[in-house]
Protein backbone atom coordinates (compact mmCIF):
# COMPACT_ATOMS: atom_id res chain seq x y z
CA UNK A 1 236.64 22.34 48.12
CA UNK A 2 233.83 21.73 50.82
CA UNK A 3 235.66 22.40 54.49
CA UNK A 4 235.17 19.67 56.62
CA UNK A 5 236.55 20.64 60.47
CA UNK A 6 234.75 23.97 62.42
CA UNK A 7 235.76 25.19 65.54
CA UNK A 8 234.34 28.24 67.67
CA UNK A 9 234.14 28.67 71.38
CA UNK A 10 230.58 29.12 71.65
CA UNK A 11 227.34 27.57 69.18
CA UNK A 12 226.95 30.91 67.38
CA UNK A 13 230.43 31.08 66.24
CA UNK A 14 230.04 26.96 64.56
CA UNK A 15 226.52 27.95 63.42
CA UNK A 16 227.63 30.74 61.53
CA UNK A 17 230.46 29.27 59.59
CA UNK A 18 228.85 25.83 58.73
CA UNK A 19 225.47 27.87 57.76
CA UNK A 20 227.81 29.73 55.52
CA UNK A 21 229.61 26.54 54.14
CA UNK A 22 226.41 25.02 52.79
CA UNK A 23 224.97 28.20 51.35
CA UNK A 24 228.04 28.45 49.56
CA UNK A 25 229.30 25.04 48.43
CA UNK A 26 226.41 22.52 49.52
CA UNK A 27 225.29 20.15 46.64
CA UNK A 28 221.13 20.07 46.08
CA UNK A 29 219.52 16.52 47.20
CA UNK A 30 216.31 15.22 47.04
CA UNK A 31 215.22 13.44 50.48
CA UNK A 32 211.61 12.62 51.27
CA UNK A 33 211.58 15.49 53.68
CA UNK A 34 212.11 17.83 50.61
CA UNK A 35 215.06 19.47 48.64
CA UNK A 36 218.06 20.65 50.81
CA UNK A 37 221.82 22.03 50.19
CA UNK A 38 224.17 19.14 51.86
CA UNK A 39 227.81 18.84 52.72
CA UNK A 40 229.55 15.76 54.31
CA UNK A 41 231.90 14.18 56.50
CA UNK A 42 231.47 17.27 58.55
CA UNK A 43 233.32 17.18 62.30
CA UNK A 44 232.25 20.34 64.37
CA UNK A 45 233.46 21.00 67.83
CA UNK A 46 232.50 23.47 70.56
CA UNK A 47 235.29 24.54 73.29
CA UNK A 48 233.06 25.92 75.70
CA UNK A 49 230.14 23.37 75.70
CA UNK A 50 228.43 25.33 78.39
CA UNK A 51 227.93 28.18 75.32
CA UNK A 52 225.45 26.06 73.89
CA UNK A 53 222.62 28.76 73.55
CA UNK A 54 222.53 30.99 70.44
CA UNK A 55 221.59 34.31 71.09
CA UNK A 56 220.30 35.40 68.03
CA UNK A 57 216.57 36.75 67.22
CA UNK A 58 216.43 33.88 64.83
CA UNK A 59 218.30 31.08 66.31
CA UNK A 60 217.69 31.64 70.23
CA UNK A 61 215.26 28.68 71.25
CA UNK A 62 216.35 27.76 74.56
CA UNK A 63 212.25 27.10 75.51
CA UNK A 64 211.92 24.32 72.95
CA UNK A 65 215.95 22.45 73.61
CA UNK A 66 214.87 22.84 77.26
CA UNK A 67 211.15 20.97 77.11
CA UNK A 68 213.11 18.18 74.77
CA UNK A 69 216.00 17.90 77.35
CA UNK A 70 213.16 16.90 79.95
CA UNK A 71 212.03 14.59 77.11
CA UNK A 72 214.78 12.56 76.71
CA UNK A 73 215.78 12.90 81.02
CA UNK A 74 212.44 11.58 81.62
CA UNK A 75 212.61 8.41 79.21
CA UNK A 76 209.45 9.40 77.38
CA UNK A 77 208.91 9.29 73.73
CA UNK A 78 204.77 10.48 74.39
CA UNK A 79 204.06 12.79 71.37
CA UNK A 80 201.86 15.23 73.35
CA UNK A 81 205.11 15.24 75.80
CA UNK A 82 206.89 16.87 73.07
CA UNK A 83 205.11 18.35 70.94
CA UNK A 84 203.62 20.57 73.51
CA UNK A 85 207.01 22.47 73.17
CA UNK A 86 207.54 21.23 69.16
CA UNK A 87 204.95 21.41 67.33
CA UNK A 88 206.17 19.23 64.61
CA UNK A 89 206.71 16.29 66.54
CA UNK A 90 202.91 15.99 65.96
CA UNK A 91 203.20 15.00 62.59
CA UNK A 92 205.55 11.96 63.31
CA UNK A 93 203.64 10.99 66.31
CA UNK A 94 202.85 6.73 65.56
CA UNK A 95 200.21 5.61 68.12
CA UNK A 96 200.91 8.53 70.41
CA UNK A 97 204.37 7.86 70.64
CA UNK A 98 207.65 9.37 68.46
CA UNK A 99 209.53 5.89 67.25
CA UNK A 100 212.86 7.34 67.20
CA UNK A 101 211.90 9.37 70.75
CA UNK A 102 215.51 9.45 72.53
CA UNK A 103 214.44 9.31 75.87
CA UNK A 104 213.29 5.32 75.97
CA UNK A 105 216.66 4.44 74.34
CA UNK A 106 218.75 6.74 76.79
CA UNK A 107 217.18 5.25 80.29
CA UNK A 108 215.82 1.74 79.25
CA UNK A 109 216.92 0.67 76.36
CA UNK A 110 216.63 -3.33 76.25
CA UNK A 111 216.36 -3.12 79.88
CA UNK A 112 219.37 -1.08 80.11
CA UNK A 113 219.71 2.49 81.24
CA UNK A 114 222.48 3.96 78.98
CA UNK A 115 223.23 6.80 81.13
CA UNK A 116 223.90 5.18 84.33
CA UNK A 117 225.66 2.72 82.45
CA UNK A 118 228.17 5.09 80.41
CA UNK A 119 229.03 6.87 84.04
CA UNK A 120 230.09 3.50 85.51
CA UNK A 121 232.30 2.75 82.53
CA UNK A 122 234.10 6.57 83.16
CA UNK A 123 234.52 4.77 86.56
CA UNK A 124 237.01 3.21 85.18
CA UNK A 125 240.45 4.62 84.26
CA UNK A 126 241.33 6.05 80.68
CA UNK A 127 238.07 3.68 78.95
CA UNK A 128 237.08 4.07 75.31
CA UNK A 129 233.95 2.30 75.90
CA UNK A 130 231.81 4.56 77.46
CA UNK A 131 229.42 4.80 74.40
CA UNK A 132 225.48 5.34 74.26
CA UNK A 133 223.74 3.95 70.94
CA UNK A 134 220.84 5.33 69.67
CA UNK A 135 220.30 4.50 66.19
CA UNK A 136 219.57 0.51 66.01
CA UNK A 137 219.44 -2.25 63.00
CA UNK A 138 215.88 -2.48 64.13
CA UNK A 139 215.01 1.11 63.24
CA UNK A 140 215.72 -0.07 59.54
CA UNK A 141 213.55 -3.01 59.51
CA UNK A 142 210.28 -1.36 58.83
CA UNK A 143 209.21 1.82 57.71
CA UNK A 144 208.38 4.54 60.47
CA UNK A 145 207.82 8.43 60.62
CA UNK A 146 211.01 9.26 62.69
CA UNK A 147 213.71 7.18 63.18
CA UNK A 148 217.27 8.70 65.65
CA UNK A 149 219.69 10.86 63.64
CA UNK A 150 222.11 10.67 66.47
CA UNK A 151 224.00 7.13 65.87
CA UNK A 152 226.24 7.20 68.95
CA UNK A 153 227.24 9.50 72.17
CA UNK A 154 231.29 8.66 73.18
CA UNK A 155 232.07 10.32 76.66
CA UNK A 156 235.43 10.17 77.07
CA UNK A 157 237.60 11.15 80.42
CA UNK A 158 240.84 12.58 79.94
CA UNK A 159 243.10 14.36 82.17
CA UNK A 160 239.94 15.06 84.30
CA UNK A 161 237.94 16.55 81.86
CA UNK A 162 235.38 14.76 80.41
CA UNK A 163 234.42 15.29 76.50
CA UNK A 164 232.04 13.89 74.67
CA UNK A 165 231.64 13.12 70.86
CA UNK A 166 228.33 12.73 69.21
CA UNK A 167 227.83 10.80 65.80
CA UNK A 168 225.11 11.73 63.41
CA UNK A 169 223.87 9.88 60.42
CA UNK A 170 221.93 12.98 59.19
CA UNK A 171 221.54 16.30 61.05
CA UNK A 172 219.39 19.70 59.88
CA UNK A 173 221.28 22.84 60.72
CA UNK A 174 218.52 25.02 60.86
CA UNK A 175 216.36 23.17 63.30
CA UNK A 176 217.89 20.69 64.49
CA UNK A 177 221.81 21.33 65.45
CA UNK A 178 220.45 23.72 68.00
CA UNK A 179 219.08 21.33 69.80
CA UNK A 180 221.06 18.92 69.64
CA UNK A 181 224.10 20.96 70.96
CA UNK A 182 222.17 22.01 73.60
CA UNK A 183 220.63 18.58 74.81
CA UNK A 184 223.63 16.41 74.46
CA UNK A 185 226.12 18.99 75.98
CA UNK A 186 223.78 19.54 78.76
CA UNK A 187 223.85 15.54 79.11
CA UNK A 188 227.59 15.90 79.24
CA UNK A 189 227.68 18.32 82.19
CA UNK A 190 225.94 15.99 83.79
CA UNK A 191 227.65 13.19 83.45
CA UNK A 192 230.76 15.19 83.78
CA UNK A 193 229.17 16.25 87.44
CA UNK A 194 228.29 12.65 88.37
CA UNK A 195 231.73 11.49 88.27
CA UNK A 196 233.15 14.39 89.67
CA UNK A 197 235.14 15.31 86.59
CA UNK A 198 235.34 18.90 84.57
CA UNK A 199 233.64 19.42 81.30
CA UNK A 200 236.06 19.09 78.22
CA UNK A 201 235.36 19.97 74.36
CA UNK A 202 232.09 18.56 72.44
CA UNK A 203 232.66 17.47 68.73
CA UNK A 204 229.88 16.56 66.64
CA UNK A 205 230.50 14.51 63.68
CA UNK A 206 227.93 14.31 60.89
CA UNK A 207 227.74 12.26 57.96
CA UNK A 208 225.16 14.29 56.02
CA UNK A 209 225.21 18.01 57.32
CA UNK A 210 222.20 19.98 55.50
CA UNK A 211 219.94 22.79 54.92
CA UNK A 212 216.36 22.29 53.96
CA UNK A 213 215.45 24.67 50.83
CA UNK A 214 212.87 26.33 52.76
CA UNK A 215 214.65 26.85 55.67
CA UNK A 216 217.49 29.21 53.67
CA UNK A 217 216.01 32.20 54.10
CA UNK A 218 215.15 32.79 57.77
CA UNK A 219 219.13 30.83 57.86
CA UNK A 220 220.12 33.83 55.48
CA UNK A 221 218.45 36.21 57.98
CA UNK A 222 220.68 34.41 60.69
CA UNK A 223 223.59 35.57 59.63
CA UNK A 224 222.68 39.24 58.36
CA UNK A 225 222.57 39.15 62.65
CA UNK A 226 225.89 39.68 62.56
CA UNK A 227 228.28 38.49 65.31
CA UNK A 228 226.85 37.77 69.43
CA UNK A 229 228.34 38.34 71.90
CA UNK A 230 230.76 35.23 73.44
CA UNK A 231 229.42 35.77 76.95
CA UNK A 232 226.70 33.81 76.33
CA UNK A 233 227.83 30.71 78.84
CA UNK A 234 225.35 29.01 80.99
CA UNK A 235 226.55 28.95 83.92
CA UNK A 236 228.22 25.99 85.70
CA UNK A 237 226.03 23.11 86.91
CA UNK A 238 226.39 22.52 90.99
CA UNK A 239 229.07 20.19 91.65
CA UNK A 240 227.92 17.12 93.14
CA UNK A 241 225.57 14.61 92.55
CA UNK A 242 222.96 16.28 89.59
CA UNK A 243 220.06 13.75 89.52
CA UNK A 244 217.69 14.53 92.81
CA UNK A 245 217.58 17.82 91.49
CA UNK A 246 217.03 16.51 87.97
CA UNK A 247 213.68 14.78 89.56
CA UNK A 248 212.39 17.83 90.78
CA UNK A 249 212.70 19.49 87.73
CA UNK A 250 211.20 16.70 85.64
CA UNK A 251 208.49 17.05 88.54
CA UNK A 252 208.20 20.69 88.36
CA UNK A 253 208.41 20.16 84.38
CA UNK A 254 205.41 17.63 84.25
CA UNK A 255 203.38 19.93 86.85
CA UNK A 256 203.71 22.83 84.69
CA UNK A 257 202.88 21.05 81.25
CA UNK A 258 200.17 19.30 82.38
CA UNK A 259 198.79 21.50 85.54
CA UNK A 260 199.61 24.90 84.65
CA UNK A 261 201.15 25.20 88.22
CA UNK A 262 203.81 24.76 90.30
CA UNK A 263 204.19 23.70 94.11
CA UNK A 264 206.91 26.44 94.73
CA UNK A 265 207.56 24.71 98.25
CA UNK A 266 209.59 21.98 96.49
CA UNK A 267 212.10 24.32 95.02
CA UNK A 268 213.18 24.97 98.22
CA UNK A 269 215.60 22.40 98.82
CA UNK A 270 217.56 22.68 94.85
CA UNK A 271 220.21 24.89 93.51
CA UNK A 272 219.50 28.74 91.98
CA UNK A 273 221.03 26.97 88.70
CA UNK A 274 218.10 24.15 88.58
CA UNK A 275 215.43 26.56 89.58
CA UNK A 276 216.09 28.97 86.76
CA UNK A 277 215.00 25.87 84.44
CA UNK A 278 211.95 25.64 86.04
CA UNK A 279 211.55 29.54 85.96
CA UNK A 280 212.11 29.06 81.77
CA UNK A 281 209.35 26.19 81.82
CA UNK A 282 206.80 28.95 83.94
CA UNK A 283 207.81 31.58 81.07
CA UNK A 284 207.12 29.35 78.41
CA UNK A 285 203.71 28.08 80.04
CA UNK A 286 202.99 32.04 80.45
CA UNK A 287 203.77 32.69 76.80
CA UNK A 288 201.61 30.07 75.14
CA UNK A 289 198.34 31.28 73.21
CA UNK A 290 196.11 29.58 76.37
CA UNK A 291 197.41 32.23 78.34
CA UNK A 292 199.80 34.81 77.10
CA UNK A 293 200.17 36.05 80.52
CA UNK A 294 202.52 38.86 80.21
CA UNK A 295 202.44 39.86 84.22
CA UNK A 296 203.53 36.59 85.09
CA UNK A 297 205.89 36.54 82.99
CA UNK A 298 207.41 39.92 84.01
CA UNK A 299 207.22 38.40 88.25
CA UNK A 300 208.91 34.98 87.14
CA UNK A 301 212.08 37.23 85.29
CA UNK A 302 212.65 39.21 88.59
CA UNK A 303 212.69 35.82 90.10
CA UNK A 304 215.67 34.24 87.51
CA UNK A 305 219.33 34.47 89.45
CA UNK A 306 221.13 34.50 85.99
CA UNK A 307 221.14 37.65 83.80
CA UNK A 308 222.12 34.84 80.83
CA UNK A 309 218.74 34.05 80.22
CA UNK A 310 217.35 37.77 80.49
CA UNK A 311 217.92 38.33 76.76
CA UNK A 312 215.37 35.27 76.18
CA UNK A 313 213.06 36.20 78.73
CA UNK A 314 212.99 40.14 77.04
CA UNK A 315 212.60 39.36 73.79
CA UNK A 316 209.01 37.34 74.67
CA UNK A 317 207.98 40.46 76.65
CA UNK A 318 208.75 42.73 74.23
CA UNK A 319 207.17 40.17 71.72
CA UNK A 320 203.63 40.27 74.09
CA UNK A 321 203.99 43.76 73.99
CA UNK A 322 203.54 44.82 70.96
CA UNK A 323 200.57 42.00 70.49
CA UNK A 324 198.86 43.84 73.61
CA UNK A 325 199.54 47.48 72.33
């Protein structure tokens, strides 16, 4: 009998067992996007939402969640947005644009931004109807390249803490639970921090929970890893209002992508926690094949205030490395 309820403190710990679930007892479909090992009726949860990065050679891709964080924060669905960090996005891109991109149904979605709305419901004592849709009847009506896996996002506040459950029609543990955990617990915090509230647990329900054929090896190799370590936390997000300093890294974000440089004046005025963000989107810039620039790199990790994201920052050094001899 398939288990249906994991629980771990941190996203290694759920990755693991899940990963191990469908190996084990996943039955073989046949969806367009090719044969995969599924399970169902799945309900994951995270206690420490803030442990959201895996920190595993296989599974660490805190780069790529980052850039699509941005995405979604900055309302875009533009394919060269994205796929600039994803690669893949390129081959669902429909008229330059992803269909199911998150980030026009998060901040104007009908005319309605989601987000703001959902933090003026929490406004409101004890409500169950602080709720963000993403998948829509519409997204059935005709036939498109990438429609939202994520049905709904429920934040709910309770006893100060704020939680938040995601709903998935369909989610890809390989590639795309990562990222997913990452993005929407990251959209907790803030929401959490707009309201003044703590963060609470993240559960993650998923009607169809699989593993893509191809993928099972390098998912095999994942857990050959063995066990990380659980002090893999981000660390808290500034208390206070998050969103100026959520424009100056979409800003700094936009500057980078489409620049290749940074005013450094305007991180002046923001948090050590926002500015190592914008330190990751330098590295990644650095890293790319355009300019694999291994001395910036090396300047911009002397520059990050937390030793969390050191062990992501190494392992593209040592990576360059060994390409430069």
């Amino acid at each position: 009998m398939t288990d249906a309820y994991f629980v771990g403190k941190i996203l290694d710990d759920v990755l693991r067992r899940v990963i191990e679930e469908v190996i084990a007892r996943g039955q073989l479909i046949h969806p367009t996007k090719g044969d995969a090992l599924e399970i169902t009726g799945i309900l994951l949860e995270i206690s420490d939402p803030r442990a959201r990065l895996s920190r595993t050679e296989t599974r660490g891709r805190i780069f790529s969640a980052l850039g699509e964080l941005c995405w979604y924060l900055a309302g875009s669905n533009k394919a060269d947005f994205i796929s600039y960090y994803i690669s893949e996005y390129e081959k669902l891109a429909e008229d330059g644009e992803i269909f199911g991109g998150y980030g026009p149904r998060l901040r104007d979605w009908k005319g309605v931004n989601q987000i703001s709305n959902v933090i003026g419901t929490l406004k409101k004592p004890d409500s169950r109807q602080a709720v963000i849709q993403l998948f829509d009847a519409l997204d059935l009506k005709e036939k498109h390249k990438d429609v939202p896996c994520t049905c709904t996002l429920q934040f709910m506040l309770r006893q100060g803490r704020l939680q938040l459950f995601a709903n998935m029609r369909s989610n890809d543990i390989h590639w795309g639970l990562p990222h997913d955990v990452f993005c929407f617990t990251m959209l907790q915090e803030i929401v959490a921090r707009s309201i003044s509230a703590e963060l609470g647990a993240y559960k993650h329900a998923v009607g169809s929970l699989h593993l893509y054929v191809k993928d099972a090896p390098p998912a095999k190799r994942f857990l050959k890893e063995g066990w990380q370590s659980t002090k893999s936390a981000m660390p808290s997000m500034p208390a206070g209002d998050p969103w100026p300093s959520i424009r100056v890294l979409l800003e700094a974000e936009s500057a980078i992508r489409t620049k290749g440089s940074l005013d450094e004046a305007k991180l002046s005025g923001i948090d050590a926690y926002w500015v190592d963000l914008i330190r990751l989107l330098q590295v990644f810039a650095a890293q790319t094949k355009e300019h694999r620039d291994l001395a910036a790199i090396r300047g911009t990790r002397e520059k990050i205030s937390s030793a969390v994201y050191y062990p992501f920052l190494d392992r593209i050094i040592r990576k360059l490395e060994a390409q430069t001899g």
